[in-house]
C-alpha atoms as a PDB file:
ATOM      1  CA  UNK A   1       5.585-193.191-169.910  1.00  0.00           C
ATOM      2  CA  UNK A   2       8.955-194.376-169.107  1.00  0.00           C
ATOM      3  CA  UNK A   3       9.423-198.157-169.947  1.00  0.00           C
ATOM      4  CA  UNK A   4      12.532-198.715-168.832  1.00  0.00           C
ATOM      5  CA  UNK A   5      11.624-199.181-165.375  1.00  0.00           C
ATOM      6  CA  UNK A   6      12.593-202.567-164.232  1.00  0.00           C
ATOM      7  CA  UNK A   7      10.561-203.178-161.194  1.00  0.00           C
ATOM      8  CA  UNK A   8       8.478-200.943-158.433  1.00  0.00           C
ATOM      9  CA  UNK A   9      11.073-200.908-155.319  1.00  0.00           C
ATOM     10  CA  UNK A  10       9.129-202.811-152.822  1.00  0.00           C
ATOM     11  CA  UNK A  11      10.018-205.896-150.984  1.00  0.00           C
ATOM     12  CA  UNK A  12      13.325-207.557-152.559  1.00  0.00           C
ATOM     13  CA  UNK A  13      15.049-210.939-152.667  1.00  0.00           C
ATOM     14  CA  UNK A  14      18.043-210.574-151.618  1.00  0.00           C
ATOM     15  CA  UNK A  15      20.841-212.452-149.666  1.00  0.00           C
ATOM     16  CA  UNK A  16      21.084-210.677-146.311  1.00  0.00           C
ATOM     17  CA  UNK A  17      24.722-209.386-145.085  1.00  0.00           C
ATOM     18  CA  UNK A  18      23.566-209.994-141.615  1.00  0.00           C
ATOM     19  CA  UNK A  19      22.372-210.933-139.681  1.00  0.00           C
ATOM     20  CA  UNK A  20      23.162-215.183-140.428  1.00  0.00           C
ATOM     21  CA  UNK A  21      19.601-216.431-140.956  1.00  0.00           C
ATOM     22  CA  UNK A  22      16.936-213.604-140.642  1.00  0.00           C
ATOM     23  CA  UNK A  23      13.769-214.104-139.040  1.00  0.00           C
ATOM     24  CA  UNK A  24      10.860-212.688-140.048  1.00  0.00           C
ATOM     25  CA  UNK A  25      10.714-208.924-138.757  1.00  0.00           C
ATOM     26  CA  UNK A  26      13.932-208.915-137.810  1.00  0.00           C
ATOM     27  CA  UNK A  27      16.062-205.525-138.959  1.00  0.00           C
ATOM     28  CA  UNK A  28      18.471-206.626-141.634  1.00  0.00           C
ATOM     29  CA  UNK A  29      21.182-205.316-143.517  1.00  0.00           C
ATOM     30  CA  UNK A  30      22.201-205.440-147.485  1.00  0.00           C
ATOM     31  CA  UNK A  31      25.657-204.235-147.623  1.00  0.00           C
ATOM     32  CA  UNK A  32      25.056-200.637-146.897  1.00  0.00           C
ATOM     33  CA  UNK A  33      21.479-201.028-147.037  1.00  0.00           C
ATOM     34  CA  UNK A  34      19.332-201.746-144.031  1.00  0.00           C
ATOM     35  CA  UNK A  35      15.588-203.076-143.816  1.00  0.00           C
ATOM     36  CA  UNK A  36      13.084-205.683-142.463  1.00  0.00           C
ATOM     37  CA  UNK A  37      12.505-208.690-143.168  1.00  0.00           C
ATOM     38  CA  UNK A  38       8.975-210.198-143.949  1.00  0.00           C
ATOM     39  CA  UNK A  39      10.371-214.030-144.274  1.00  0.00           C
ATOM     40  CA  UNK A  40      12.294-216.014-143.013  1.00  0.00           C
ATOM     41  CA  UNK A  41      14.957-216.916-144.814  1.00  0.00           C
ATOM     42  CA  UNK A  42      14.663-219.789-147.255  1.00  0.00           C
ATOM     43  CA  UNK A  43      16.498-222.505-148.058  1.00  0.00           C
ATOM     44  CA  UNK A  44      17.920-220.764-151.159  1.00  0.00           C
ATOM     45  CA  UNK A  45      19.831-218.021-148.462  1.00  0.00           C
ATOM     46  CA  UNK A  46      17.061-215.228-150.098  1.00  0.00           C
ATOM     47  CA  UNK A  47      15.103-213.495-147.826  1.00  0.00           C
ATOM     48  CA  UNK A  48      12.105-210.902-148.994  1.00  0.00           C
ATOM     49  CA  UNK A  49      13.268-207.704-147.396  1.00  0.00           C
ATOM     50  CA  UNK A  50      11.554-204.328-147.138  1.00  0.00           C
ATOM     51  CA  UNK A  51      13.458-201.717-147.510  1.00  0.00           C
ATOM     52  CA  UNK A  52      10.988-198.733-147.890  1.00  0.00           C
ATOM     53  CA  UNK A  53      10.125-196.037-145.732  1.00  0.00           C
ATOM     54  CA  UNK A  54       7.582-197.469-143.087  1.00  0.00           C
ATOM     55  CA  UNK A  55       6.921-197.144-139.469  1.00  0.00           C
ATOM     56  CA  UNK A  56       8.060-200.490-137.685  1.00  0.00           C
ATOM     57  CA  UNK A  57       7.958-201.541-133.934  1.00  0.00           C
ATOM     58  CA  UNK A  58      11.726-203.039-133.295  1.00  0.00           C
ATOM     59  CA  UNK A  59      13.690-203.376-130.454  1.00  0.00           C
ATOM     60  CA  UNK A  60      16.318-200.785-130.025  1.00  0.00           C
ATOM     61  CA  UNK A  61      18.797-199.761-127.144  1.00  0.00           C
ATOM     62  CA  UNK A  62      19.516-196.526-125.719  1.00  0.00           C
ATOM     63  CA  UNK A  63      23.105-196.447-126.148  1.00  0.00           C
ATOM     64  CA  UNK A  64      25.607-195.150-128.539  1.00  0.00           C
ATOM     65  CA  UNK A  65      29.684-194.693-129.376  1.00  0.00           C
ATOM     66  CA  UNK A  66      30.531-193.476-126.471  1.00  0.00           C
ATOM     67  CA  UNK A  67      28.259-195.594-123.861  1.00  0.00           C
ATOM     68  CA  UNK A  68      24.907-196.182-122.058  1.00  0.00           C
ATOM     69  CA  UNK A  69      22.615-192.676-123.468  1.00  0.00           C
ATOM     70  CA  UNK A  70      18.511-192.507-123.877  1.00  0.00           C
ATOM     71  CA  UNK A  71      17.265-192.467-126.984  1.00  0.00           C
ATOM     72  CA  UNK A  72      14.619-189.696-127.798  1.00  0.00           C
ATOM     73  CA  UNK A  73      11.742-188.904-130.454  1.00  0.00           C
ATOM     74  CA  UNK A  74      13.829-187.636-133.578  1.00  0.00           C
ATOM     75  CA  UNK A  75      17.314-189.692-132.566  1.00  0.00           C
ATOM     76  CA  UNK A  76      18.767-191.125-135.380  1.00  0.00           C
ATOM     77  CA  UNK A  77      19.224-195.019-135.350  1.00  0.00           C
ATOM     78  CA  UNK A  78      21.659-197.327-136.562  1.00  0.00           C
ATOM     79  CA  UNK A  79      22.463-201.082-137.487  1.00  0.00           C
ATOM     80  CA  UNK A  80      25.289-202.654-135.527  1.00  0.00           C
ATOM     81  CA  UNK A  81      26.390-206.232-136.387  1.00  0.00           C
ATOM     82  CA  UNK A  82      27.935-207.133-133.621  1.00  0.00           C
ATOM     83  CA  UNK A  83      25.079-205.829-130.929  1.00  0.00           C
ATOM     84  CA  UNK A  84      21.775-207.313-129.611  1.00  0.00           C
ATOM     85  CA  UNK A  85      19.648-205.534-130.712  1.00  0.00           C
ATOM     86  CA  UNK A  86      20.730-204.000-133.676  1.00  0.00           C
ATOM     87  CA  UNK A  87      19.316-200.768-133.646  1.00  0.00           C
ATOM     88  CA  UNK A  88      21.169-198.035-131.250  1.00  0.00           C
ATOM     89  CA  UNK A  89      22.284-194.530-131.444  1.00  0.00           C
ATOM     90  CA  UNK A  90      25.800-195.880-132.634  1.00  0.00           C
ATOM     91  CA  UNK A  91      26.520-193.912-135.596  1.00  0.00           C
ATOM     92  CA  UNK A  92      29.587-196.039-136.471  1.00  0.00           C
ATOM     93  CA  UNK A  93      26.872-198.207-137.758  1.00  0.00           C
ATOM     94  CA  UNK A  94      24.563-198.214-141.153  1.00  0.00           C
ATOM     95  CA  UNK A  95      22.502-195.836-140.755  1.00  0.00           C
ATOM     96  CA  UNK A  96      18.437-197.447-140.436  1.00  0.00           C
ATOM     97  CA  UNK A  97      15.722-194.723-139.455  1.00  0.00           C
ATOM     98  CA  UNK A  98      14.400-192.433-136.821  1.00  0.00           C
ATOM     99  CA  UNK A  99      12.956-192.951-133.219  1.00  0.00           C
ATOM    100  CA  UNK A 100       9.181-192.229-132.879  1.00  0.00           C
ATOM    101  CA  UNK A 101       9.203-193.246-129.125  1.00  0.00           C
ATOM    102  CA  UNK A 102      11.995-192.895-126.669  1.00  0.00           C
ATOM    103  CA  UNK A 103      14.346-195.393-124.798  1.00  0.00           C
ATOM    104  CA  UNK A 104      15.734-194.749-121.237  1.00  0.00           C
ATOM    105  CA  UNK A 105      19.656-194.567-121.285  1.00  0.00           C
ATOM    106  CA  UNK A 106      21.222-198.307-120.883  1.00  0.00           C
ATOM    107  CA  UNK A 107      17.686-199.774-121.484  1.00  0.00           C
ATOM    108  CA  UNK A 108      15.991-202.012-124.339  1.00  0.00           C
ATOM    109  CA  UNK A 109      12.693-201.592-125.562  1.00  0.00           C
ATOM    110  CA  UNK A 110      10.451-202.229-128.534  1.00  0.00           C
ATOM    111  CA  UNK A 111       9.520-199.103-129.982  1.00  0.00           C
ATOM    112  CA  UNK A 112       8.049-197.630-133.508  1.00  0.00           C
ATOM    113  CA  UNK A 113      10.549-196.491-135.736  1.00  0.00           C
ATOM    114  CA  UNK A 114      10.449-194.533-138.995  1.00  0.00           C
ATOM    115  CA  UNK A 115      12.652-196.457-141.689  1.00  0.00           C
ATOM    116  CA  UNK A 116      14.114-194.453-144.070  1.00  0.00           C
ATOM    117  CA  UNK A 117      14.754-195.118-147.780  1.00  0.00           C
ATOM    118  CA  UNK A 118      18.286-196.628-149.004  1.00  0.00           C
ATOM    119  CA  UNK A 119      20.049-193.460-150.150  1.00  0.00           C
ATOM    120  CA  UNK A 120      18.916-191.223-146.926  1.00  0.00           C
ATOM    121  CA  UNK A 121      22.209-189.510-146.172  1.00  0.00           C
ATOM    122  CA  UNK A 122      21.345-186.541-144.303  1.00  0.00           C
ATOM    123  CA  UNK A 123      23.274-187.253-140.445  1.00  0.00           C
ATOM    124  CA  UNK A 124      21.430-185.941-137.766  1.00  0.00           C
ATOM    125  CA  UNK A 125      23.326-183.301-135.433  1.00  0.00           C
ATOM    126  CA  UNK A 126      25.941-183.813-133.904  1.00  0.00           C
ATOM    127  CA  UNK A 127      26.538-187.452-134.907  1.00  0.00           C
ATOM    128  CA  UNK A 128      29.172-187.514-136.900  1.00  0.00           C
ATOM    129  CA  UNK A 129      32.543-189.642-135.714  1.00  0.00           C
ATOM    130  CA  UNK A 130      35.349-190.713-137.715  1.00  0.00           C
ATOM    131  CA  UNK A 131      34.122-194.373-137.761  1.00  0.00           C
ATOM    132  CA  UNK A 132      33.342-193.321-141.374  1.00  0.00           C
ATOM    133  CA  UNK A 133      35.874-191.469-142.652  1.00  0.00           C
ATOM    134  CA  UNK A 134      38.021-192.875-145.890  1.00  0.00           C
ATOM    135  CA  UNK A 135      41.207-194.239-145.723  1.00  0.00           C
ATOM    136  CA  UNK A 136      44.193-192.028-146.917  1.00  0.00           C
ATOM    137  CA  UNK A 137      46.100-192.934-149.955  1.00  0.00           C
ATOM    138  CA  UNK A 138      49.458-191.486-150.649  1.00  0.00           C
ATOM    139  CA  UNK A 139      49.306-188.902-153.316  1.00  0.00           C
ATOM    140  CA  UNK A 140      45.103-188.607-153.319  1.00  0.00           C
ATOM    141  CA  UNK A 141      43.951-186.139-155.654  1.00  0.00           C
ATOM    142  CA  UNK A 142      41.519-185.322-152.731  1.00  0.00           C
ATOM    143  CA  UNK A 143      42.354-184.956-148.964  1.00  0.00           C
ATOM    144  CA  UNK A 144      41.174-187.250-146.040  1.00  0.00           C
ATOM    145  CA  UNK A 145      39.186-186.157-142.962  1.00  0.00           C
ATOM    146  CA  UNK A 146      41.506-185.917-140.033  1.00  0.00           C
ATOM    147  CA  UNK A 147      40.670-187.502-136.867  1.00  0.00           C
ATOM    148  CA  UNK A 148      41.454-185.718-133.262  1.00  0.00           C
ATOM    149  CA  UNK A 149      41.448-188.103-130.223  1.00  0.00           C
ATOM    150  CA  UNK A 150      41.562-186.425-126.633  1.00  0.00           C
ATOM    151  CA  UNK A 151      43.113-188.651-123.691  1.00  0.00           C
ATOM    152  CA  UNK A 152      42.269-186.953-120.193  1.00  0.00           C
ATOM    153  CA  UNK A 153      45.369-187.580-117.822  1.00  0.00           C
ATOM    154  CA  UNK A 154      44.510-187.035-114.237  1.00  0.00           C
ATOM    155  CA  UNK A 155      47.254-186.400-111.631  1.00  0.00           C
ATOM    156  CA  UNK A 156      48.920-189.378-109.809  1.00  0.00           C
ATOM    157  CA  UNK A 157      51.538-191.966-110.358  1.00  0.00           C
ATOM    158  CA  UNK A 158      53.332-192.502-113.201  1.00  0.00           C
ATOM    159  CA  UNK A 159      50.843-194.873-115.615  1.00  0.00           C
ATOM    160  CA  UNK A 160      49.753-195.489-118.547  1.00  0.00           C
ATOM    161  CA  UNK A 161      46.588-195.167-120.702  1.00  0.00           C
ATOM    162  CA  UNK A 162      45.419-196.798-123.618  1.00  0.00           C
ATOM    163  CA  UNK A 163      42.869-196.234-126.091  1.00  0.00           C
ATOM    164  CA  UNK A 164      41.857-199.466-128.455  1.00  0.00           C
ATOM    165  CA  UNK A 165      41.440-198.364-131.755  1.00  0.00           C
ATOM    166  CA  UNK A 166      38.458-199.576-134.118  1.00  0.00           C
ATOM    167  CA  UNK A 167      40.551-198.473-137.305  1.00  0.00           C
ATOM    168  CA  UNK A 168      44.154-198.369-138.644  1.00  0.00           C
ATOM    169  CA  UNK A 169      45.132-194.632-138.036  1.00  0.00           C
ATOM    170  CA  UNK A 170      48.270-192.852-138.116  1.00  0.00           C
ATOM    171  CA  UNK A 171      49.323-190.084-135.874  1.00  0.00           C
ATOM    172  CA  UNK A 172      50.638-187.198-137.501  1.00  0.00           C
ATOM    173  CA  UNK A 173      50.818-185.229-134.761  1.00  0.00           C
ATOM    174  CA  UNK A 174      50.369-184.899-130.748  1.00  0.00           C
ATOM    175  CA  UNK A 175      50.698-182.005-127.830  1.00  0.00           C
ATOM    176  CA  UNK A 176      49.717-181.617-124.194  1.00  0.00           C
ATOM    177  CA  UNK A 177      47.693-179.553-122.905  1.00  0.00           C
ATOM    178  CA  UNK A 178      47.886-179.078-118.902  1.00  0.00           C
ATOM    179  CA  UNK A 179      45.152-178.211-117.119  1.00  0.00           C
ATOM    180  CA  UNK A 180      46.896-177.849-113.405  1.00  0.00           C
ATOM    181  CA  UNK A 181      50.589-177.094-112.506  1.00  0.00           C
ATOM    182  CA  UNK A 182      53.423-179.233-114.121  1.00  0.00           C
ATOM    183  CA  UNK A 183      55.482-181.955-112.476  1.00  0.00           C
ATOM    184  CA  UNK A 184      59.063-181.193-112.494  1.00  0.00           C
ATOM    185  CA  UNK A 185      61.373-183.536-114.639  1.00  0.00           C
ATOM    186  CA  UNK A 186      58.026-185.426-115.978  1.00  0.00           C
ATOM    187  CA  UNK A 187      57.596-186.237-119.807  1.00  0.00           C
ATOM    188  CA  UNK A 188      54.534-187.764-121.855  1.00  0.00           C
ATOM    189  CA  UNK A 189      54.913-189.670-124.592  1.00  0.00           C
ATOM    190  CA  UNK A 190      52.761-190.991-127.186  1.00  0.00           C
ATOM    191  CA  UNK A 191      52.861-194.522-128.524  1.00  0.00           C
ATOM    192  CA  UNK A 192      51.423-197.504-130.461  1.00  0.00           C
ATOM    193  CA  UNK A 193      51.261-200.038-128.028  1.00  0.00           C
ATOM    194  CA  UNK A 194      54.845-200.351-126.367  1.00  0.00           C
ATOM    195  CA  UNK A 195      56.039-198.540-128.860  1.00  0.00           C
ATOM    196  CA  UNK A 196      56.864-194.822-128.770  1.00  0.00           C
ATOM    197  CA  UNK A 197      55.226-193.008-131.754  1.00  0.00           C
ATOM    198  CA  UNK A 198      56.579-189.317-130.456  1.00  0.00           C
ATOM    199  CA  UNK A 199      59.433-188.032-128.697  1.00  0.00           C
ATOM    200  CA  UNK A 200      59.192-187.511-124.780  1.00  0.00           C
ATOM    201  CA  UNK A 201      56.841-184.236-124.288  1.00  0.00           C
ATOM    202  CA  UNK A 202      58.418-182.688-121.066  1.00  0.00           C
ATOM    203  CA  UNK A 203      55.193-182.062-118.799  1.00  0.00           C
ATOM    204  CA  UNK A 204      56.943-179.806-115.776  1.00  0.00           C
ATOM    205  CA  UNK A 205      55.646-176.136-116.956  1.00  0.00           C
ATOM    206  CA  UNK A 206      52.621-174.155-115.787  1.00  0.00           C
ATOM    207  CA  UNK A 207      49.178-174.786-115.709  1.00  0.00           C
ATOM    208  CA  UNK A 208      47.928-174.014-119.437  1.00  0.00           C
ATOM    209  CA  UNK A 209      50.832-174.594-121.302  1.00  0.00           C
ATOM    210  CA  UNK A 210      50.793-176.405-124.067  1.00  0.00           C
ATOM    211  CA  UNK A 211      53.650-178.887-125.168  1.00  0.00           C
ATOM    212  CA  UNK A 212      54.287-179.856-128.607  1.00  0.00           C
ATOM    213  CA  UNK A 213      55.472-183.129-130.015  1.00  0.00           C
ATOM    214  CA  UNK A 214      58.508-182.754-131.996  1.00  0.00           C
ATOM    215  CA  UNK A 215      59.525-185.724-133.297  1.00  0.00           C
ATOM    216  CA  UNK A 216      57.199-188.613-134.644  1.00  0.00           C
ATOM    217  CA  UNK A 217      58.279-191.772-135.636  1.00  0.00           C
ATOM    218  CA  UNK A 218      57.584-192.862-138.898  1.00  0.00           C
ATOM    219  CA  UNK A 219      58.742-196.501-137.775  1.00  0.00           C
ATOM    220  CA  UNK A 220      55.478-196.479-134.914  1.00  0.00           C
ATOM    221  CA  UNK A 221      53.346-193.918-136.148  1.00  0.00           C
ATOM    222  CA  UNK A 222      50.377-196.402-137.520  1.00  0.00           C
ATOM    223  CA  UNK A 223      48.726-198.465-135.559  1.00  0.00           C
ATOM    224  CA  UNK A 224      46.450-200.911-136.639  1.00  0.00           C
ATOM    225  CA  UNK A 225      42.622-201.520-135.537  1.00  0.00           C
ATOM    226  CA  UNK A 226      42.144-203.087-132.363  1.00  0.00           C
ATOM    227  CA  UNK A 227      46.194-202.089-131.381  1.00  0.00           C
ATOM    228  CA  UNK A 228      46.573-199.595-128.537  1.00  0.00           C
ATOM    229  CA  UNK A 229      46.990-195.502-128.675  1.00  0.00           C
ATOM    230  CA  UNK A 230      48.504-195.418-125.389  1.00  0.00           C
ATOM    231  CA  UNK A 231      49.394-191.894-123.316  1.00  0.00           C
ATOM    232  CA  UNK A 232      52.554-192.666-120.914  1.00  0.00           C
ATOM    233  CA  UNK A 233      54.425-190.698-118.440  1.00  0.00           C
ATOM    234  CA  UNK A 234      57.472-192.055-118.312  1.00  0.00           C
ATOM    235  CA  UNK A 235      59.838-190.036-116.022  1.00  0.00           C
ATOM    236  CA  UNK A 236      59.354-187.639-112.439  1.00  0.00           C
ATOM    237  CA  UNK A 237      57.972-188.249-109.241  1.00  0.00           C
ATOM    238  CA  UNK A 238      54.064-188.285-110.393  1.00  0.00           C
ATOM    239  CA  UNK A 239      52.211-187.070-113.673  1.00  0.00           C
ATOM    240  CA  UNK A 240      49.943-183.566-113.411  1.00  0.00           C
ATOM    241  CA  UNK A 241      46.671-183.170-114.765  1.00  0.00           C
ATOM    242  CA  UNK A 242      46.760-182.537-118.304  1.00  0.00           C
ATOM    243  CA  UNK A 243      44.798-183.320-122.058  1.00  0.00           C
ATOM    244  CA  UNK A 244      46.648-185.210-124.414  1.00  0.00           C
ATOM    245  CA  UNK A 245      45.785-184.533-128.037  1.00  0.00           C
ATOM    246  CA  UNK A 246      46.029-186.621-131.138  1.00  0.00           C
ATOM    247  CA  UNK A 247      46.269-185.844-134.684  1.00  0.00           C
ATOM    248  CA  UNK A 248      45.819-189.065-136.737  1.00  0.00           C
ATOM    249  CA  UNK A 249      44.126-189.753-140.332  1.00  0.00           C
ATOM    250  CA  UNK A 250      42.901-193.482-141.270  1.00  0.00           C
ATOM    251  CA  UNK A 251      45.036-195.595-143.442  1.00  0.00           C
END
């Protein structure tokens, strides 16, 4: 028999990442690791944290990434700091366990979960994002995963629309898709905030036509997390109905 095992993995004392000061039961997270806890924590800042694979009742919301959306038997759920409760379908957080019971859409409700074991990396469908993608280093042996954002223009007056990012990115490329008839003289441009990241696309050809960015600007092409990815029609009468597309990777 092997006698180099140091201890059976069951519940640990550890100093939780978050949340502050666990309560007893509460979902918990250990760096990358997420579990429950069965103390409080003590005065030490050690809590004793489960992180096998058991069956807990937690409170979890049906939401995720994109907004309000019911969670059903089999959804995978994750840890998000910064929400009450924790547990969603948010995949841009640490990953936790499985829904046994379902949540309406925009609703809370204490429900059993299956917890899964630290090292449980297979995603569920169609839940991968780019929250978790690695940065790109100049001159990486191994390539980056790109990141494609999609901006819906709708035809009107000239405006502007901005997405907030949740990561440094840099856009490597852009183009226009339009989805009714041009506007004569218009142009789209792409830019970091008030900043122009692309040269002006010129929007006034036929519906499904696509216009390609030709220029980027090395000077505006990152923008930073929480900055602004922001679509603007600068010239002509209104702007047509069109998809903007962005190529970006994270720095």
């Amino acid at each position: 028999m092997a006698k180099n095992l140091v201890f059976d993995v069951g519940p640990l004392s550890v100093v939780c990442s978050h949340p502050a000061a666990p309560n007893s039961g509460d979902p918990v997270r250990y760096g990358p690791f997420t579990g429950v806890a069965l103390t409080d924590e003590r005065t030490d800042g050690t809590t004793s944290v489960d992180f096998r694979e058991n069956v807990w009742d937690v409170s979890v919301k049906g939401i995720n990434d994109g907004g309000n959306s019911a969670v059903v038997v089999g959804d995978a759920l994750f840890y998000v700091d910064a929400d009450t409760p924790k547990l969603s379908k948010k995949v841009s957080g640490y990953l936790f366990g499985f829904a046994m019971e379902a949540v309406n859409s925009a609703a809370t409700a204490t429900i059993e979960v299956m917890k899964v074991s630290p090292g449980f990396s297979t995603p569920a469908d169609a839940t991968l994002t780019g929250a978790k993608a690695a940065v790109v280093a100049a001159d990486a042996l191994i390539g980056g995963i790109l990141l494609i954002f999609q901006i819906d223009i709708a035809a009107g007056a000239l405006a502007e629309k901005n997405v907030v990012m949740t990561h440094k990115i840099r856009v490597i490329d852009a183009w226009v898709v339009l989805t009714g008839a041009g506007v004569a003289t218009t142009t789209l441009v792409v830019g970091n905030g008030a900043n122009d990241s692309t040269d002006d696309m010129d929007v006034s050809g036929s519906d499904l036509a696509i216009i390609r960015a030709a220029e980027i600007d090395d000077v505006n092409h990152e923008i930073a997390a929480a900055g602004s990815l922001r679509i603007n029609t600068e010239t002509g009468a209104t702007q047509p109905d069109c998809i903007v597309y962005v190529l970006a990777e994270r720095v």
